[in-house]
Protein backbone atom coordinates (compact mmCIF):
# COMPACT_ATOMS: atom_id res chain seq x y z
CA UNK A 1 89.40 6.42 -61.69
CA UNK A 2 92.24 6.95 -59.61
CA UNK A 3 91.27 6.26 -55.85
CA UNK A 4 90.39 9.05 -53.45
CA UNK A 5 88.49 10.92 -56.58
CA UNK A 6 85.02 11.49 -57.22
CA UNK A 7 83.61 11.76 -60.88
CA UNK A 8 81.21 14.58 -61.90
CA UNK A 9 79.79 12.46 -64.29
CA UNK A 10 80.90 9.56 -66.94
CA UNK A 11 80.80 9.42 -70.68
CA UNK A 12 80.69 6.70 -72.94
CA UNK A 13 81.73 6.95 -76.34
CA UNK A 14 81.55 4.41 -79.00
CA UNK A 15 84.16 4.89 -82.36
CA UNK A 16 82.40 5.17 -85.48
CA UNK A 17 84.16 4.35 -88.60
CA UNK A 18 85.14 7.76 -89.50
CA UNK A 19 88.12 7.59 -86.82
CA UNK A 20 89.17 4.33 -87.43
CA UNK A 21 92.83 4.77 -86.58
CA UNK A 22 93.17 7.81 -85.02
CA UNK A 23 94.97 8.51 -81.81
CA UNK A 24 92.68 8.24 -78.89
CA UNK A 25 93.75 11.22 -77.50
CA UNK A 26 92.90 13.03 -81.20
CA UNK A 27 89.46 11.09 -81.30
CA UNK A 28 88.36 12.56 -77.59
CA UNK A 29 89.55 16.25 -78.80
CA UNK A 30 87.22 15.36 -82.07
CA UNK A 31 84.08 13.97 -80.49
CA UNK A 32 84.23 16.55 -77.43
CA UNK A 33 85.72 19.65 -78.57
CA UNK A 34 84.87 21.78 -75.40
CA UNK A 35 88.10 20.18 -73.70
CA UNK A 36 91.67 21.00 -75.08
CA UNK A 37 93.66 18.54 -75.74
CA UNK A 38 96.45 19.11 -73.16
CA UNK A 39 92.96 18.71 -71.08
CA UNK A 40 92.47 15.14 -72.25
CA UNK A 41 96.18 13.88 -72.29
CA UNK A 42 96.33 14.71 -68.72
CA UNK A 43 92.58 12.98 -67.85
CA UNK A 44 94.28 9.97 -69.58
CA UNK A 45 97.78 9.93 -67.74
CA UNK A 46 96.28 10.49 -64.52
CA UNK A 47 93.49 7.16 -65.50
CA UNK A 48 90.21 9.12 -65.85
CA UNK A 49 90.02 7.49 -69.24
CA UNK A 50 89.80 3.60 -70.46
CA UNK A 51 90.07 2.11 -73.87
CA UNK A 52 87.71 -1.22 -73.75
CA UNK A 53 87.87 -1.12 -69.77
CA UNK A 54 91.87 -0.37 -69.91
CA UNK A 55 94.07 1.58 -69.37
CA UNK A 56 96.08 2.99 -72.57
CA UNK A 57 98.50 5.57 -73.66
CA UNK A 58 96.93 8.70 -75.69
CA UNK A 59 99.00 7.76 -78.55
CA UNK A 60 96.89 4.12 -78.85
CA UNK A 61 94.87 4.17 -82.00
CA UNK A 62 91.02 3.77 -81.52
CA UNK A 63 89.24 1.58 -84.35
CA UNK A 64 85.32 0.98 -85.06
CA UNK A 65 83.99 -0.75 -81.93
CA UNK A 66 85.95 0.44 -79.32
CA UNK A 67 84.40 1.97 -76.19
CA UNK A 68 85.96 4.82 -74.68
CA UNK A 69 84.86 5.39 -70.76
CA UNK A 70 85.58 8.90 -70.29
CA UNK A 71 85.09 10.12 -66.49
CA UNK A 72 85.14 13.86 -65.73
CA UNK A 73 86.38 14.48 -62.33
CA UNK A 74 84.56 16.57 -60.17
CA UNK A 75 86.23 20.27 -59.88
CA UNK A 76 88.23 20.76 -56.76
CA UNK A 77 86.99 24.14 -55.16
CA UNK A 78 90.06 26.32 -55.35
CA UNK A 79 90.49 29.86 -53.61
CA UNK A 80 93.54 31.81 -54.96
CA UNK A 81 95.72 32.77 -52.17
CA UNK A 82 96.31 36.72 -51.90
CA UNK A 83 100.38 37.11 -53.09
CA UNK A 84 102.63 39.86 -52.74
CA UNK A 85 103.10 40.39 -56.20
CA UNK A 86 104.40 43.83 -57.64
CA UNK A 87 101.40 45.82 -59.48
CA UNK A 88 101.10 49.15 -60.82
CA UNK A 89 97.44 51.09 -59.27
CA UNK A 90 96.37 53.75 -61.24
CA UNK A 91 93.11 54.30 -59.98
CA UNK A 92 91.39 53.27 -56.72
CA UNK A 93 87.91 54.17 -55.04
CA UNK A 94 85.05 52.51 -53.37
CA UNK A 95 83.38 50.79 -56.37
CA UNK A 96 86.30 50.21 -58.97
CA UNK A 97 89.88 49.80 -59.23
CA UNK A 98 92.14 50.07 -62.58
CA UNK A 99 95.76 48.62 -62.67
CA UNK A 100 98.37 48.52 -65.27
CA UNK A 101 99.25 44.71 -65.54
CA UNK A 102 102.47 43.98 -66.22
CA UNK A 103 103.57 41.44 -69.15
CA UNK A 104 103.97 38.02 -68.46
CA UNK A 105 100.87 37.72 -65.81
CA UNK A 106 98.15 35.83 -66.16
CA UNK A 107 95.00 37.57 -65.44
CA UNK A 108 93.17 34.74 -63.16
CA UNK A 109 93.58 31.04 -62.15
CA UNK A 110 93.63 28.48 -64.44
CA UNK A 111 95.32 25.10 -65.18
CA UNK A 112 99.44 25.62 -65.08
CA UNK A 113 98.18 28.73 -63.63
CA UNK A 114 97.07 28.31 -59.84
CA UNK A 115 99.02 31.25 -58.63
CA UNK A 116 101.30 34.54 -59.83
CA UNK A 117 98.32 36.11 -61.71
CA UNK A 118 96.85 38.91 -61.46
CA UNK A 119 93.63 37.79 -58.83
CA UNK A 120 96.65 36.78 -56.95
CA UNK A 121 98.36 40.02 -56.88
CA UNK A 122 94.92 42.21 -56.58
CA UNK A 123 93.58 39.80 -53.15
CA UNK A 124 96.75 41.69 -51.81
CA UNK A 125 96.24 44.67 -52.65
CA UNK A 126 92.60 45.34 -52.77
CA UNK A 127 90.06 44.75 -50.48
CA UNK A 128 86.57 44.28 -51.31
CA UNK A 129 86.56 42.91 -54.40
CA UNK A 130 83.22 41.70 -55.99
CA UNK A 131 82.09 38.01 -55.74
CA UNK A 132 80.03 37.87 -59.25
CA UNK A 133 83.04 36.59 -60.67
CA UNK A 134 83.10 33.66 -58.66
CA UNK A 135 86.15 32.39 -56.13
CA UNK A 136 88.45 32.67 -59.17
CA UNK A 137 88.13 35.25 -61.06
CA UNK A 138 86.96 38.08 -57.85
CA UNK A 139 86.14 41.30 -59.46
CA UNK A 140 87.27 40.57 -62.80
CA UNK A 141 85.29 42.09 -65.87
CA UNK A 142 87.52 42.05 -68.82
CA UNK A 143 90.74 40.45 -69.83
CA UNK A 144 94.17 40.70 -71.45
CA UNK A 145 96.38 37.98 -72.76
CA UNK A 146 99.44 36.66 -70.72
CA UNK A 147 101.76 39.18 -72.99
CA UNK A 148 100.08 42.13 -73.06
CA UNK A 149 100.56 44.84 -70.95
CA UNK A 150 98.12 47.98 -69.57
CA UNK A 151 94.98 49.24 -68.25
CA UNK A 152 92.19 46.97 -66.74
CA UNK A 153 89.42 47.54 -64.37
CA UNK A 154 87.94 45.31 -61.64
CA UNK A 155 85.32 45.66 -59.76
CA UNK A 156 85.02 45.95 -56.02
CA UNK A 157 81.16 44.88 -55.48
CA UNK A 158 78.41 43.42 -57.17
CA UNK A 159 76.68 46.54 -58.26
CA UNK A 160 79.84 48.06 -60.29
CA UNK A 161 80.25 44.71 -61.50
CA UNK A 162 77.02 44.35 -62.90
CA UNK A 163 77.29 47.79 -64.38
CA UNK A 164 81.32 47.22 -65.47
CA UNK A 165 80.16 44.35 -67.67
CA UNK A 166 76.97 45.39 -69.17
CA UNK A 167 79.19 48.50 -70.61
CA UNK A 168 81.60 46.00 -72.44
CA UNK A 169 79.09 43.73 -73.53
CA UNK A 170 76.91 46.82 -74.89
CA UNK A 171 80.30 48.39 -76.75
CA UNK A 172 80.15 51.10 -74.44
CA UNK A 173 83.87 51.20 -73.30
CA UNK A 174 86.77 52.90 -75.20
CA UNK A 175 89.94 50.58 -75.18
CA UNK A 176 93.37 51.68 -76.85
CA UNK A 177 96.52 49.89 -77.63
CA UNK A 178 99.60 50.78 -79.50
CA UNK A 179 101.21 47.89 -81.56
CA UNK A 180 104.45 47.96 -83.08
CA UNK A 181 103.65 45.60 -86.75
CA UNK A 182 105.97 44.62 -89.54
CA UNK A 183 105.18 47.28 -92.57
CA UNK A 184 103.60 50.04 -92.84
CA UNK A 185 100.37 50.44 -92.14
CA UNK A 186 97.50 53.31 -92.90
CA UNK A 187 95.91 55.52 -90.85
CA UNK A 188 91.92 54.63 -90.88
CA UNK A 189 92.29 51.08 -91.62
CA UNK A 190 89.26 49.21 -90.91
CA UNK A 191 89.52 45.31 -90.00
CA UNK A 192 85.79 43.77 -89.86
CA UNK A 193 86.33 40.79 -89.53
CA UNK A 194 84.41 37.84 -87.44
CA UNK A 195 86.68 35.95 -84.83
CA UNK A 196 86.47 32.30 -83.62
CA UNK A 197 88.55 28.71 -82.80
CA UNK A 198 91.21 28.20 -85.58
CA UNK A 199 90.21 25.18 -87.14
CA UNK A 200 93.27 23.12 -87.25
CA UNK A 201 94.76 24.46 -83.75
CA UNK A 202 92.25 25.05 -81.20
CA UNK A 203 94.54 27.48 -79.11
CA UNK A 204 94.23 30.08 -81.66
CA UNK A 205 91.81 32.00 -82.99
CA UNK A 206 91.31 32.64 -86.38
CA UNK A 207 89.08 34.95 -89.40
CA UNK A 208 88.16 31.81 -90.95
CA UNK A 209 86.80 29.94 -87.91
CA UNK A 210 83.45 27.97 -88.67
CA UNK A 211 81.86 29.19 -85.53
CA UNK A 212 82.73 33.07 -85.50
CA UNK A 213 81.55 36.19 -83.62
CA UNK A 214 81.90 39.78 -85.07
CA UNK A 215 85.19 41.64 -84.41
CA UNK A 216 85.85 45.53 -85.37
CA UNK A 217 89.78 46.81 -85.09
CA UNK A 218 90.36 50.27 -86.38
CA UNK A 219 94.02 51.88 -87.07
CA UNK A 220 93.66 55.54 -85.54
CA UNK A 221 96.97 56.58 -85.33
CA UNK A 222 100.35 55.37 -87.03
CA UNK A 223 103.67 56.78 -86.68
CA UNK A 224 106.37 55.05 -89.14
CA UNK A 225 109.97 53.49 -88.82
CA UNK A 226 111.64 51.70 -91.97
CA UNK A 227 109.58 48.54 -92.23
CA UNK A 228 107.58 49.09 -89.16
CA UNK A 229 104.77 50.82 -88.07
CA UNK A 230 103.63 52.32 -84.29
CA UNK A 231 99.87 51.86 -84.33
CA UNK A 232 97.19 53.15 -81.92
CA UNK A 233 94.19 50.56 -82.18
CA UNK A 234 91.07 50.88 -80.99
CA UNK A 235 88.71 48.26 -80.19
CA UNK A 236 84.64 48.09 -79.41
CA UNK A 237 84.46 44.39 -79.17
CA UNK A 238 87.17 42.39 -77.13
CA UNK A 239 87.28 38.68 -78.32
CA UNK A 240 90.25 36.82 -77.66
CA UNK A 241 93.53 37.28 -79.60
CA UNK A 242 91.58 40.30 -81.67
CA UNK A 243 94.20 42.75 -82.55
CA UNK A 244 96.49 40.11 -82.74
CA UNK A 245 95.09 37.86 -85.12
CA UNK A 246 93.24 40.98 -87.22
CA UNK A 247 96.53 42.90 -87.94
CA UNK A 248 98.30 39.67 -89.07
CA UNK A 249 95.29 38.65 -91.02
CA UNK A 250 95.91 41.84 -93.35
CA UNK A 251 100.04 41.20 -93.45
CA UNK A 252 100.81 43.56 -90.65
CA UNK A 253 101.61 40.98 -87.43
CA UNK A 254 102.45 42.30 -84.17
CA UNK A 255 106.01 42.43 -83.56
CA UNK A 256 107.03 39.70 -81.22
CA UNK A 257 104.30 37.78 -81.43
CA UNK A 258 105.22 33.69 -82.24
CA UNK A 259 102.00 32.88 -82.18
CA UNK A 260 100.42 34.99 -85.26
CA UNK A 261 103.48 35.54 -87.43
CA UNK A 262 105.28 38.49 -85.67
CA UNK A 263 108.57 36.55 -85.18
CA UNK A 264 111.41 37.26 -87.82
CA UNK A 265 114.54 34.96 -87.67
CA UNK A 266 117.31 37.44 -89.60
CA UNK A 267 116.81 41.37 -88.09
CA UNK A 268 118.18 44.56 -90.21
CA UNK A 269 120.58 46.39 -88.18
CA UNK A 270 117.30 49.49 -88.28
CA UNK A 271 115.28 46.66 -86.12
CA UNK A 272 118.08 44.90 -83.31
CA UNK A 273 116.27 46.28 -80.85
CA UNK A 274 113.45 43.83 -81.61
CA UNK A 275 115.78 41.11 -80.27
CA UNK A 276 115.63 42.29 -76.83
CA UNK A 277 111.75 41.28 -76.95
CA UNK A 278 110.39 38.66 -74.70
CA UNK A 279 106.40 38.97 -76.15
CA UNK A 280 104.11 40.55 -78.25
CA UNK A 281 104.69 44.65 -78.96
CA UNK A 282 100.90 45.30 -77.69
CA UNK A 283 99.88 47.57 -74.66
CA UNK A 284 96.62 48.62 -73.40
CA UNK A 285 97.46 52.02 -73.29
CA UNK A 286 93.37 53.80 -72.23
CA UNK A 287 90.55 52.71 -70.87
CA UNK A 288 87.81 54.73 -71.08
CA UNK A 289 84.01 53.99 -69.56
CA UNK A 290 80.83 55.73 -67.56
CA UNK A 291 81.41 55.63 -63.37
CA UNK A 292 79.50 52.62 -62.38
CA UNK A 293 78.71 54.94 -59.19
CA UNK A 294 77.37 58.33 -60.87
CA UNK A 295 77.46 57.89 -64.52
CA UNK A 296 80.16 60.41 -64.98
CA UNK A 297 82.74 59.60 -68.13
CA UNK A 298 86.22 58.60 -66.95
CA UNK A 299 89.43 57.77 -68.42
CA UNK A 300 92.89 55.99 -67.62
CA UNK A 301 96.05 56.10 -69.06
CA UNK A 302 98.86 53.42 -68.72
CA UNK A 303 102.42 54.52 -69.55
CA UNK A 304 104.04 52.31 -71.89
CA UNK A 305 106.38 49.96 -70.08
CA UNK A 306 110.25 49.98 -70.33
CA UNK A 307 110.64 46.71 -72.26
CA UNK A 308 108.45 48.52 -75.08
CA UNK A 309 109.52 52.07 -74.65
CA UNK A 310 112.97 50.88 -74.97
CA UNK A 311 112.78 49.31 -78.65
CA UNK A 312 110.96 52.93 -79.03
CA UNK A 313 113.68 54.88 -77.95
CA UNK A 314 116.09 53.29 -80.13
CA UNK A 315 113.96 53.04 -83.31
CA UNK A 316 113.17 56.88 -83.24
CA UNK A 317 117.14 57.48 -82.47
CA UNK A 318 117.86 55.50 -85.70
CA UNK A 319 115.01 56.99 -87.63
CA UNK A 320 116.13 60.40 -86.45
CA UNK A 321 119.70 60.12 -87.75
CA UNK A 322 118.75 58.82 -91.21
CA UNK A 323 116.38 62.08 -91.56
């Protein structure tokens, strides 16, 4: 343990045969997979972790017998610093706020991630925000990934929050997104489809995760381009990666996205306007949900941003022309 820290608590773990020769980096992702394993590479650069009382690389291979010491450092209490960052309000009253977060931001602090996201941006712009979420995620009730765009609400006090989140959990909010994906797709499609950790690459999700909780995507709009389809999707559940990973599961990938197959190398001269992408074509586009104050139904719209409504603008133009 490096000096100056304090460890939450120490584990020892002894290698059974199974991982005889496996990286000790890989082993530690096997035997605890609750921790990432860009976690565990750092815990063993910074000397939170010994191989037979020493200190090794996370490339050393473990073998039957060894003993791995594996402290876990106490967490440093972190308050994320209010930041001046530009961010679109479309709503704001005593109990609620909704904003349309931009691309690229990060909804609250994480590791790599200790400022420039969106708790950042709203402890500058809001006041009051609720506490229920703990110092780092104030207010926050739902999410959306680092390249998606569009509505979100955050609560401003306990109450709302409490309310805000027992509306999501009970399927109770409307959410709609359009996605641009490769072919064409059908209006009324239906992906049912249970959601958990990929398998073989714990930063994605995946339909054929061992561990899996039920996931619902329906197509309710489509309007066409050659080889490409603008969807509206709507959601009840919200698990992580969702439309992302459901659309490419049935052949139709989100445009843009590198992550689940939305990336194509050689672009028709229809679909140039797909190079100017920088993430995934997906934006939260409504937000609909009951007035944690009075009951009364209410309902957001985010305008699609420029990066998106760009690639629109010129598919339609080309589309247009051919007709």
């Amino acid at each position: 343990m490096p000096p100056g820290d304090a460890a939450e608590d120490t584990l020892r773990l002894d290698v059974t045969d199974e991982y005889d020769g496996a990286r000790l980096d890989h082993y530690i992702t096997a035997v605890l997979p609750e921790r990432s394993r860009s976690q565990i590479q750092r815990l063993i650069r910074t000397d939170h972790v010994r191989l037979n009382r020493k200190s090794v690389r996370a490339s050393h291979a473990v073998h039957p017998g060894d003993v791995v010491e594996f402290e876990i450092p106490a967490a440093a209490p972190a308050t994320p610093a209010a930041e001046a960052l530009p961010l679109t309000i479309l709503h704001d009253d005593a109990d609620l706020v909704v904003v349309n977060k931009p691309a690229g931001m990060v909804v609250h602090p994480a590791a790599g991630h200790e400022s420039g996201t969106l708790v950042n941006a709203l402890l500058h712009h809001v006041t009051g925000l609720s506490g229920i979420g703990g110092e780092q995620r104030p207010g926050i009730v739902h999410r959306l990934d680092r390249g998606t765009s569009g509505a979100m609400v955050v609560a401003k006090h306990d109450a709302a929050h409490a309310e805000l989140s027992r509306q999501f959990a009970d399927r109770e909010v409307e959410k709609e997104y359009v996605a641009l994906v490769w072919g064409l797709l059908n209006t009324g499609r239906r992906i049912d489809a249970p959601l958990g950790r990929d398998p073989s690459n714990r930063q994605k999700m995946s339909t054929r995760a061992r561990r899996a909780r039920t996931a619902v995507t329906r197509v309710t709009g489509t309007e066409r381009f050659r080889g490409l389809t603008l969807a509206t999707i709507a959601i009840a559940t919200g698990r992580q990666h969702q439309i992302r990973v459901h659309l490419n599961s049935i052949g139709h990938p989100v445009v843009g996205d590198a992550v689940y197959g939305g990336l194509r190398r050689h672009l028709a001269a229809d679909h140039r306007a797909l190079a100017t992408l920088e993430r995934p074509f997906l934006h939260a586009y409504r937000l609909a949900f009951a007035h944690p104050r009075d009951g009364r139904r209410v309902e957001f719209r985010a305008d699609v941003p420029d990066d998106l409504q760009l690639v629109l603008d010129d598919l339609r133009t080309r589309r247009d022309k051919d007709d």
